[in-house]
PDB file of N, CA and C in Angstrom:
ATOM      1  N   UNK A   1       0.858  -1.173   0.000  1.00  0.00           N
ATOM      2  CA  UNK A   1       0.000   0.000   0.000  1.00  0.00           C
ATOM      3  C   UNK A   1       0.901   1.230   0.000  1.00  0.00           C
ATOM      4  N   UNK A   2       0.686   1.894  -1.224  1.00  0.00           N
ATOM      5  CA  UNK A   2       1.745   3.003  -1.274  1.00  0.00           C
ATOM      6  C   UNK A   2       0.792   4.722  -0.657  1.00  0.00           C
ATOM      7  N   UNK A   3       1.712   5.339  -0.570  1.00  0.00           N
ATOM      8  CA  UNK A   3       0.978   6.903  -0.467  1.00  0.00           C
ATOM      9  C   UNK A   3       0.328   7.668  -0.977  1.00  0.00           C
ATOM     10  N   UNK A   4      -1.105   7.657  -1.022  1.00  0.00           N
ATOM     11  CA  UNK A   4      -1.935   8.616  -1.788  1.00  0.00           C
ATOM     12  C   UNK A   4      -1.297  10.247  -2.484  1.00  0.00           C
ATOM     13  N   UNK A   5      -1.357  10.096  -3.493  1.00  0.00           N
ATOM     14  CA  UNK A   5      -1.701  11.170  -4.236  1.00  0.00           C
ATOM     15  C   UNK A   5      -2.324  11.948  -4.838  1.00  0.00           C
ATOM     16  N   UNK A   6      -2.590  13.552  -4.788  1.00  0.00           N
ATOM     17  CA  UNK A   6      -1.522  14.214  -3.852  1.00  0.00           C
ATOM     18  C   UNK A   6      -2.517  14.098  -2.514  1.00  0.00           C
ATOM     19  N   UNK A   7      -1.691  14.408  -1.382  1.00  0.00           N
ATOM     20  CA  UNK A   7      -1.887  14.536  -0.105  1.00  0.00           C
ATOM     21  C   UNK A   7      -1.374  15.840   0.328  1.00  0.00           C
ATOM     22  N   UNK A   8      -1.874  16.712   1.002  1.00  0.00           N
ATOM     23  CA  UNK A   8      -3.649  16.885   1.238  1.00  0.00           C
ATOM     24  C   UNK A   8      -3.852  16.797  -0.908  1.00  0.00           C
ATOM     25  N   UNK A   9      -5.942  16.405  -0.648  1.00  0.00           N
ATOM     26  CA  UNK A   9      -6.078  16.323  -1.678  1.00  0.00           C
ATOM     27  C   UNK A   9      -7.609  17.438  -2.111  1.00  0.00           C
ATOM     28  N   UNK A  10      -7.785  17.592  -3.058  1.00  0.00           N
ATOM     29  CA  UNK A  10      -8.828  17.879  -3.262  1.00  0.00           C
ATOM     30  C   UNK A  10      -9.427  18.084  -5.002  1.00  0.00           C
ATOM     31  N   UNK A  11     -10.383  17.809  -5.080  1.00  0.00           N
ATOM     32  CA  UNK A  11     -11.501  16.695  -5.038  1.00  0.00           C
ATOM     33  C   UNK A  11     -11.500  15.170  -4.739  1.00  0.00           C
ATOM     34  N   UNK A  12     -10.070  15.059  -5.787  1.00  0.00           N
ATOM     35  CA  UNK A  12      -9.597  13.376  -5.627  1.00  0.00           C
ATOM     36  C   UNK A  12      -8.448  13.046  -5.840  1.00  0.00           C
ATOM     37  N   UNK A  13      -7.835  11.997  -5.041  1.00  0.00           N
ATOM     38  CA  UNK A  13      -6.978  11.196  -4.776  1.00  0.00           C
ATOM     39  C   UNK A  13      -6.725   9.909  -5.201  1.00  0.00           C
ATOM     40  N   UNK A  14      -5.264   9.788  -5.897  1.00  0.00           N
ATOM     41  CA  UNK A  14      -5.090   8.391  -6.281  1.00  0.00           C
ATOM     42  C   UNK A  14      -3.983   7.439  -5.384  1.00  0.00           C
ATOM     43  N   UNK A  15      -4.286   6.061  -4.791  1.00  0.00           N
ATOM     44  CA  UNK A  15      -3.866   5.113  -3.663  1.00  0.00           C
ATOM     45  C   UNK A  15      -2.787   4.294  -5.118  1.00  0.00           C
ATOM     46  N   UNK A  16      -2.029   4.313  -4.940  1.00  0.00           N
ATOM     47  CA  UNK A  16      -1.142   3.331  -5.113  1.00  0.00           C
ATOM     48  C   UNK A  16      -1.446   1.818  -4.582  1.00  0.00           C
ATOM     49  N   UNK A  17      -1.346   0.448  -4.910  1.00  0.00           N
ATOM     50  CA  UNK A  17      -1.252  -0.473  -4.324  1.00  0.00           C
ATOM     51  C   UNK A  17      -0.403  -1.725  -5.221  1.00  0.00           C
ATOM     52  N   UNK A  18       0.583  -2.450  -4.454  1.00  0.00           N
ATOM     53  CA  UNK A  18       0.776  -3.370  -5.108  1.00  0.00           C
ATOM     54  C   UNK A  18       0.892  -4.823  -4.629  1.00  0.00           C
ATOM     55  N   UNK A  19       0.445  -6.097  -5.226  1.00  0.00           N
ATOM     56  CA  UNK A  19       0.205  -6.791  -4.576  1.00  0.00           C
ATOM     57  C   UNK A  19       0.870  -8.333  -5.694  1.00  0.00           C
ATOM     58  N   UNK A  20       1.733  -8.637  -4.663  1.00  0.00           N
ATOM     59  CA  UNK A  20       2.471  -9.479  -5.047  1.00  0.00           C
ATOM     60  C   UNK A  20       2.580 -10.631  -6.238  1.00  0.00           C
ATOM     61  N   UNK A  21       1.187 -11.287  -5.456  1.00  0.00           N
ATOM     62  CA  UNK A  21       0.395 -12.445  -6.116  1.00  0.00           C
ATOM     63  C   UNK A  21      -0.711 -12.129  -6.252  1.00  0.00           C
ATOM     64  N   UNK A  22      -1.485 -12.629  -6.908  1.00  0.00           N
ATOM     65  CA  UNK A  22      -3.107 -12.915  -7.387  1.00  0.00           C
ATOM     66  C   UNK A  22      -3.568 -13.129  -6.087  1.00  0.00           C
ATOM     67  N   UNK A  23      -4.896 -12.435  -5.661  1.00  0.00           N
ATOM     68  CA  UNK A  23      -5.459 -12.429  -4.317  1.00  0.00           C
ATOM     69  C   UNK A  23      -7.005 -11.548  -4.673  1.00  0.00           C
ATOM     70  N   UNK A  24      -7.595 -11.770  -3.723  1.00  0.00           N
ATOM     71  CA  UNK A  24      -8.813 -11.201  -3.857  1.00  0.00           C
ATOM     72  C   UNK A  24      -8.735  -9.834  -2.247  1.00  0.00           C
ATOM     73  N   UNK A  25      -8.622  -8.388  -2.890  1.00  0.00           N
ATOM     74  CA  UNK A  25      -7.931  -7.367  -2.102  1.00  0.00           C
ATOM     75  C   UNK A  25      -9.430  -6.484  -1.905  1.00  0.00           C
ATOM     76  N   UNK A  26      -9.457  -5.655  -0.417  1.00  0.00           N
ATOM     77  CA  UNK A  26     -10.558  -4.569  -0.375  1.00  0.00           C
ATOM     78  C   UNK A  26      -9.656  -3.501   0.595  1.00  0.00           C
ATOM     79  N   UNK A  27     -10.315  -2.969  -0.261  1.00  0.00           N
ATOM     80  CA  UNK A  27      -9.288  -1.209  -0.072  1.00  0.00           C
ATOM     81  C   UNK A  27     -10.821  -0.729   0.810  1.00  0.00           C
ATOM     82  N   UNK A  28     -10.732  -0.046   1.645  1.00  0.00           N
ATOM     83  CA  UNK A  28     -11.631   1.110   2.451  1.00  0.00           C
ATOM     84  C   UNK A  28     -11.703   1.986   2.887  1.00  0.00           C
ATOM     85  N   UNK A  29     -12.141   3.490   2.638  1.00  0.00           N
ATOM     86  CA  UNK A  29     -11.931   4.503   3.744  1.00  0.00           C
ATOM     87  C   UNK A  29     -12.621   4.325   4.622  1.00  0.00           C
ATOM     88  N   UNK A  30     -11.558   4.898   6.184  1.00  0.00           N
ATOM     89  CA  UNK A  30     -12.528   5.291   7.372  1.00  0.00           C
ATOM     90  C   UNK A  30     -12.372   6.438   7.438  1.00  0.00           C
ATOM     91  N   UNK A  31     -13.408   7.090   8.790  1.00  0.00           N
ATOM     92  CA  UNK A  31     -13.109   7.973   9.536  1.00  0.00           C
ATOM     93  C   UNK A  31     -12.657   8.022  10.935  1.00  0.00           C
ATOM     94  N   UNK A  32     -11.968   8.773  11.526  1.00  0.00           N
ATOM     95  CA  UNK A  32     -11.506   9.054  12.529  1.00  0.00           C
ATOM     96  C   UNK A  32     -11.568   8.079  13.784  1.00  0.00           C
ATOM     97  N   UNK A  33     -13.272   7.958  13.240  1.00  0.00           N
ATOM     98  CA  UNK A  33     -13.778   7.446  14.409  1.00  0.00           C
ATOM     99  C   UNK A  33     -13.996   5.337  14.263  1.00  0.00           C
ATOM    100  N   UNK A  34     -13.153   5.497  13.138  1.00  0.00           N
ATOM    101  CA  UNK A  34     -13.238   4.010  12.446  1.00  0.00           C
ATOM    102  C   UNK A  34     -14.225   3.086  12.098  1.00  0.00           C
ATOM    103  N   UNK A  35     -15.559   4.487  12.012  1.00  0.00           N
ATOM    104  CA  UNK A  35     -16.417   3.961  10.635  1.00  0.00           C
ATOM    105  C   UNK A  35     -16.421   3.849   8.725  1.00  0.00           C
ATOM    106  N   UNK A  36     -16.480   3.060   9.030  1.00  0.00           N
ATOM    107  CA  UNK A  36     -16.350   3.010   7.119  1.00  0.00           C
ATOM    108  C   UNK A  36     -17.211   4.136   6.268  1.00  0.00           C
ATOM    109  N   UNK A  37     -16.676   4.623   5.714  1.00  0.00           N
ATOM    110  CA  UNK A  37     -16.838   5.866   4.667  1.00  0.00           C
ATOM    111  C   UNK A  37     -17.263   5.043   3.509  1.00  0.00           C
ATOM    112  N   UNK A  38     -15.971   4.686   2.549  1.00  0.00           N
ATOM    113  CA  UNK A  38     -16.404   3.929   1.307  1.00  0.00           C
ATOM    114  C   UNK A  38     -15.356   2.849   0.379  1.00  0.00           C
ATOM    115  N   UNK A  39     -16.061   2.063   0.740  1.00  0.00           N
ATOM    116  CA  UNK A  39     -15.032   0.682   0.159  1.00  0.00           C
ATOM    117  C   UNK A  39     -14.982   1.069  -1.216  1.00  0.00           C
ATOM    118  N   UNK A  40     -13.486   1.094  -1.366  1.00  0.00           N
ATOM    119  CA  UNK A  40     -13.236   1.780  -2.590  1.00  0.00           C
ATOM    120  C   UNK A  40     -13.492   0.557  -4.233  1.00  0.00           C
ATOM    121  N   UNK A  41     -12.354  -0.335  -3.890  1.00  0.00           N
ATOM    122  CA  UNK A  41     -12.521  -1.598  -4.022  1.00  0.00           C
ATOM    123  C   UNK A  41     -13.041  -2.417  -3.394  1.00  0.00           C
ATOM    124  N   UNK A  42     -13.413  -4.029  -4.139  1.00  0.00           N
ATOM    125  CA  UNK A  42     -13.455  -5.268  -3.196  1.00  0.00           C
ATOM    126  C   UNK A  42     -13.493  -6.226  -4.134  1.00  0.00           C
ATOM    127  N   UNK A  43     -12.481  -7.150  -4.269  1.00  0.00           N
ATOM    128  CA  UNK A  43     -12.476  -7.850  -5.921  1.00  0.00           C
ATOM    129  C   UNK A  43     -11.333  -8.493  -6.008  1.00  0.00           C
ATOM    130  N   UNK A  44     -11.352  -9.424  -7.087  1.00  0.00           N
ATOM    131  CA  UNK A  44      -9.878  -9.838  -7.536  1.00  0.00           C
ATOM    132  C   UNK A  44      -8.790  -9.041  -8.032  1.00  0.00           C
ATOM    133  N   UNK A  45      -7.836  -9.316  -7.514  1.00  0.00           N
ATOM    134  CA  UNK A  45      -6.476  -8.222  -8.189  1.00  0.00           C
ATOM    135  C   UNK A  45      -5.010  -9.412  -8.590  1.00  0.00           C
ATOM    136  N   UNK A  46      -5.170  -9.060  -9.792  1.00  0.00           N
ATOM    137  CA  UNK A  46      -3.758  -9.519 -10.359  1.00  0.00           C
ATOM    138  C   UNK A  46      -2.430  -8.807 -10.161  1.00  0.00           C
ATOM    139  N   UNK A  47      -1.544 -10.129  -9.825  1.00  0.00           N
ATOM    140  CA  UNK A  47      -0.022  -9.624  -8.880  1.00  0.00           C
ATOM    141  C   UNK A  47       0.505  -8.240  -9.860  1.00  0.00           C
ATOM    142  N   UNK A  48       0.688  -7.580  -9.103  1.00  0.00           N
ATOM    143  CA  UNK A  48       0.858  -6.317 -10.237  1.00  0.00           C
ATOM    144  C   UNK A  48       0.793  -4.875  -9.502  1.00  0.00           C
ATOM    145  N   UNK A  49       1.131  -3.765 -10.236  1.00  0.00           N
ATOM    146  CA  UNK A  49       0.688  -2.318  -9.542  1.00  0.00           C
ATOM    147  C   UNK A  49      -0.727  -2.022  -9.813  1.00  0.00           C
ATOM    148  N   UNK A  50      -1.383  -1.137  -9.121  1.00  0.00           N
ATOM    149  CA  UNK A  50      -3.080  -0.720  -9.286  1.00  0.00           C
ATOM    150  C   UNK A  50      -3.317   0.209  -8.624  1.00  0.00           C
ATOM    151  N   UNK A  51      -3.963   1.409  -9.443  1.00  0.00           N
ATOM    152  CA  UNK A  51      -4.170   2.495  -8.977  1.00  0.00           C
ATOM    153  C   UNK A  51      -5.522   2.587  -8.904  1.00  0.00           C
ATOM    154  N   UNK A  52      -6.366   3.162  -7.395  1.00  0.00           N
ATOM    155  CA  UNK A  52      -7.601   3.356  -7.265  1.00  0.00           C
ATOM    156  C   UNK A  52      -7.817   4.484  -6.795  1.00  0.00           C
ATOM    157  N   UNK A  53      -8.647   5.478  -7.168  1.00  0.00           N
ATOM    158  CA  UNK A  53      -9.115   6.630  -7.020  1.00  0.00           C
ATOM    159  C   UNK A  53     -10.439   6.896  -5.990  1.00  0.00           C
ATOM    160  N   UNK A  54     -10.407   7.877  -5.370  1.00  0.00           N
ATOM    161  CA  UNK A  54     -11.339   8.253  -4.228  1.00  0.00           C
ATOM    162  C   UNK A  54     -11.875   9.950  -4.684  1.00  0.00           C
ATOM    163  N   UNK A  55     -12.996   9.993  -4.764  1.00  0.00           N
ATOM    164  CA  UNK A  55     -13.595  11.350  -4.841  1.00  0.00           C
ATOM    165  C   UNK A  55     -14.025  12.155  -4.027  1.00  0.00           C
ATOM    166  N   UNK A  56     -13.637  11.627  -2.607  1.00  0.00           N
ATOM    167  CA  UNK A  56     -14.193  12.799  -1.718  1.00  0.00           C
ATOM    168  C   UNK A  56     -15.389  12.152  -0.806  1.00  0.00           C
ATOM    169  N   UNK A  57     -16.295  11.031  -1.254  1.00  0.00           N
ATOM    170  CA  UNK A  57     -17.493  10.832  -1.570  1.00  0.00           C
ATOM    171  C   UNK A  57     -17.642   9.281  -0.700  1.00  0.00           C
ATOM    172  N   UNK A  58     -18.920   9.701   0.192  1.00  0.00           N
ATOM    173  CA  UNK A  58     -18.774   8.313   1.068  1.00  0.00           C
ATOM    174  C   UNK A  58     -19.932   6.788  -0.292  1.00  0.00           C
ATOM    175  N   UNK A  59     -19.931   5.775   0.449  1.00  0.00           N
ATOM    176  CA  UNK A  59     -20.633   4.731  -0.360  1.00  0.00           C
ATOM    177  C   UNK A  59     -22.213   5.086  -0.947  1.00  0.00           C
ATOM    178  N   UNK A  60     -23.005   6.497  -0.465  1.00  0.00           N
ATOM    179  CA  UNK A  60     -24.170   6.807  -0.583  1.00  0.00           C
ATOM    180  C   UNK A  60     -23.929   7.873  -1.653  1.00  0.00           C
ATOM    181  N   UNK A  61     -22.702   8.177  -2.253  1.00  0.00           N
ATOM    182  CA  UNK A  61     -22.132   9.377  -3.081  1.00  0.00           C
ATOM    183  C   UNK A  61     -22.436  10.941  -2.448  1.00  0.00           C
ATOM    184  N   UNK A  62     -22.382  10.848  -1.016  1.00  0.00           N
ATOM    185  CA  UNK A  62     -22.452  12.519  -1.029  1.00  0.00           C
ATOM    186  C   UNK A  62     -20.956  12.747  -0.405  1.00  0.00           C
ATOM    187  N   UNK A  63     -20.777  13.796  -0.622  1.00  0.00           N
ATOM    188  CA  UNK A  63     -19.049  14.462  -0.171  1.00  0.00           C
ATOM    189  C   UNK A  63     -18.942  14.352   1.368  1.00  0.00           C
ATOM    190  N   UNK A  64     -17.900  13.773   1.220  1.00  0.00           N
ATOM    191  CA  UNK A  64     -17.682  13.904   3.471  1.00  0.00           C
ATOM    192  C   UNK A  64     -16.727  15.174   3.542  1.00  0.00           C
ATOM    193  N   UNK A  65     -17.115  15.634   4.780  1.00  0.00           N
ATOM    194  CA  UNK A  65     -16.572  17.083   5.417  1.00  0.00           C
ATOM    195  C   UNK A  65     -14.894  16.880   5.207  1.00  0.00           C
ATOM    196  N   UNK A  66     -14.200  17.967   5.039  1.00  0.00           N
ATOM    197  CA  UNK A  66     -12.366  18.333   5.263  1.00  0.00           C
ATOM    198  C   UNK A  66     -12.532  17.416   6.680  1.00  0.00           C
ATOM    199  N   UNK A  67     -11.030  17.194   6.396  1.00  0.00           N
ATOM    200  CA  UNK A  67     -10.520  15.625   8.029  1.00  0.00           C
ATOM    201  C   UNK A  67      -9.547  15.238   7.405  1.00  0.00           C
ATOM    202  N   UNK A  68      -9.227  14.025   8.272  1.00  0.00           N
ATOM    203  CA  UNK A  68      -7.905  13.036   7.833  1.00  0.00           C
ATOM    204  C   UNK A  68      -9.132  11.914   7.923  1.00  0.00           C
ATOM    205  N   UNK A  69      -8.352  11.466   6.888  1.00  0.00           N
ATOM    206  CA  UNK A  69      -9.213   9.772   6.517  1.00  0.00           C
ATOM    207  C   UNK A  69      -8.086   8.818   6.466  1.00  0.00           C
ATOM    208  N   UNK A  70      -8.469   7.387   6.475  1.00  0.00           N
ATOM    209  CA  UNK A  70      -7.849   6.343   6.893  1.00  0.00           C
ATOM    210  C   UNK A  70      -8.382   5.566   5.624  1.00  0.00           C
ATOM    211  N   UNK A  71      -7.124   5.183   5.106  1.00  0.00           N
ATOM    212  CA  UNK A  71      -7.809   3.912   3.862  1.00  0.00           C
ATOM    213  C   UNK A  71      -6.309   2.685   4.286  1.00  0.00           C
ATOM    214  N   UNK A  72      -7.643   1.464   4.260  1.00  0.00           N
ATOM    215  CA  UNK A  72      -7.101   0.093   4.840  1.00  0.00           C
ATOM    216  C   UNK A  72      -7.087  -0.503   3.430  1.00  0.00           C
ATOM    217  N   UNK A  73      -6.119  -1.349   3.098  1.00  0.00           N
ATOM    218  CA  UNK A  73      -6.287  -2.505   1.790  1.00  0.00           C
ATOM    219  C   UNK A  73      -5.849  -3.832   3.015  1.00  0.00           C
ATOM    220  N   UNK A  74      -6.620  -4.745   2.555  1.00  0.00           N
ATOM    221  CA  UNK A  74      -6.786  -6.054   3.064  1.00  0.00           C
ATOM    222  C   UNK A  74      -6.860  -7.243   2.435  1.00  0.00           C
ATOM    223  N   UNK A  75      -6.001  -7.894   2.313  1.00  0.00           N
ATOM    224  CA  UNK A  75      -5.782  -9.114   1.416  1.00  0.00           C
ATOM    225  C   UNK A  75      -6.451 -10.680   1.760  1.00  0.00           C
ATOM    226  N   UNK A  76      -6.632 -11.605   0.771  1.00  0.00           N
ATOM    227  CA  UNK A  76      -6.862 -12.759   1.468  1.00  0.00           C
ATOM    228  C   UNK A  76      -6.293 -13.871   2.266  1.00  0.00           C
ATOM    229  N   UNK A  77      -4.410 -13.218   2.109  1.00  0.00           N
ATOM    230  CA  UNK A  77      -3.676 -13.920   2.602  1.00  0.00           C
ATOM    231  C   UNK A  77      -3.550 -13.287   4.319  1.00  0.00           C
ATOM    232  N   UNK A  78      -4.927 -12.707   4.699  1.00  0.00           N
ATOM    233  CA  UNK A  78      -4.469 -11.575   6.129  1.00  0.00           C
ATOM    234  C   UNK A  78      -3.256 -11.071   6.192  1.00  0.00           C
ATOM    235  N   UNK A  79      -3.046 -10.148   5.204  1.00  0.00           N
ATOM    236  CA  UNK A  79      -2.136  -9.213   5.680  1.00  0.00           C
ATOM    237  C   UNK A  79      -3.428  -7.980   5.633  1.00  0.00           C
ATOM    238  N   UNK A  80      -3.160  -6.751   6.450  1.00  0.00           N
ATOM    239  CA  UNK A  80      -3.765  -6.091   5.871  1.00  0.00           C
ATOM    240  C   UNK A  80      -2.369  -4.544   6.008  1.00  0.00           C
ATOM    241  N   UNK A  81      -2.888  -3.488   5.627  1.00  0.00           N
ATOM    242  CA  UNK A  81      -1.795  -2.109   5.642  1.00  0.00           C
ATOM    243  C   UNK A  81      -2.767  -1.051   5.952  1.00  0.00           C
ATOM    244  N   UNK A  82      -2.413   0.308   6.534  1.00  0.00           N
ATOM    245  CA  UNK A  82      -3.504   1.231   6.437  1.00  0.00           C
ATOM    246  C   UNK A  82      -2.496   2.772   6.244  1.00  0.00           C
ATOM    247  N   UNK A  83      -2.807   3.812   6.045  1.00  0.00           N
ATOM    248  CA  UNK A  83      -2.295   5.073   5.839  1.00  0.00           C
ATOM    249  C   UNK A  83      -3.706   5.827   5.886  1.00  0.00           C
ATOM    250  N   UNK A  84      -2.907   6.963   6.315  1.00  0.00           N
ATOM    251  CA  UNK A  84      -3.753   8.143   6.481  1.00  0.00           C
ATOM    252  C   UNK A  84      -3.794   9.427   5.443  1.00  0.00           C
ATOM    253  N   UNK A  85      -4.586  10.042   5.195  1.00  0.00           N
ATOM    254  CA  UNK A  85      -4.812  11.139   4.044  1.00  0.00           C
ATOM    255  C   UNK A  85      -5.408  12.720   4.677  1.00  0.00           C
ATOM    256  N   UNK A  86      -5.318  13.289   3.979  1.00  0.00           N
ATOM    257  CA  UNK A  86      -6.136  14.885   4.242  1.00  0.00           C
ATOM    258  C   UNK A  86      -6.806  15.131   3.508  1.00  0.00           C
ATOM    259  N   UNK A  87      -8.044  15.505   3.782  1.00  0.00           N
ATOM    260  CA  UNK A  87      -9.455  16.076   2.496  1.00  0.00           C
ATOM    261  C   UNK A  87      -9.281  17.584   3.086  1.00  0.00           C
ATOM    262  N   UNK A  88      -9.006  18.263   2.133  1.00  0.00           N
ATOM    263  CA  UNK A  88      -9.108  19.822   2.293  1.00  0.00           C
ATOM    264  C   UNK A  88      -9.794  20.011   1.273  1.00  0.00           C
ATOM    265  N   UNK A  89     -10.869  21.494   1.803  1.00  0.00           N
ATOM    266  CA  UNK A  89     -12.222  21.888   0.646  1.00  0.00           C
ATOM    267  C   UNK A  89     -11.591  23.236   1.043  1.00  0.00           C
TER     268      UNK A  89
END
């Protein structure tokens, strides 16, 4: 799980991820308070680099408030990784 770009972001942000082997991976934002915002991904991913994009925008599509957000990627082999981001409006 690499470092979102750019950070701080605004409107949207792209997550780097790379994942070794073939696995079935789910990427998620939280908030603060370590409720889920919006599973970005959730799917098969071939061993490889993959870039996934975030708009600002929780799973119901409306914009969540400026904060630091938390996006987790989680693999099937249990590993999981997490990093933190900035939404500035």
């Amino acid at each position: 799980l690499g470092n979102n770009f750019p950070n701080p972001f605004n409107p949207t942000t792209t997550i780097p991820v790379a994942v070794p082997r073939a696995s079935v991976i789910t990427l998620t934002v939280y908030n603060l308070l370590g409720e889920a915002v919006r599973v970005v991904y959730n799917g098969p991913a071939e061993a490889g680099r993959h870039w996934f994009s975030w708009d600002g925008r929780n799973d119901a599509g409306r914009s969540v408030a400026s904060g630091v957000y938390l996006y987790k990627l989680t693999a099937t082999t249990g590993q999981s990784f997490a990093r933190k981001m900035i939404l500035v409006k």
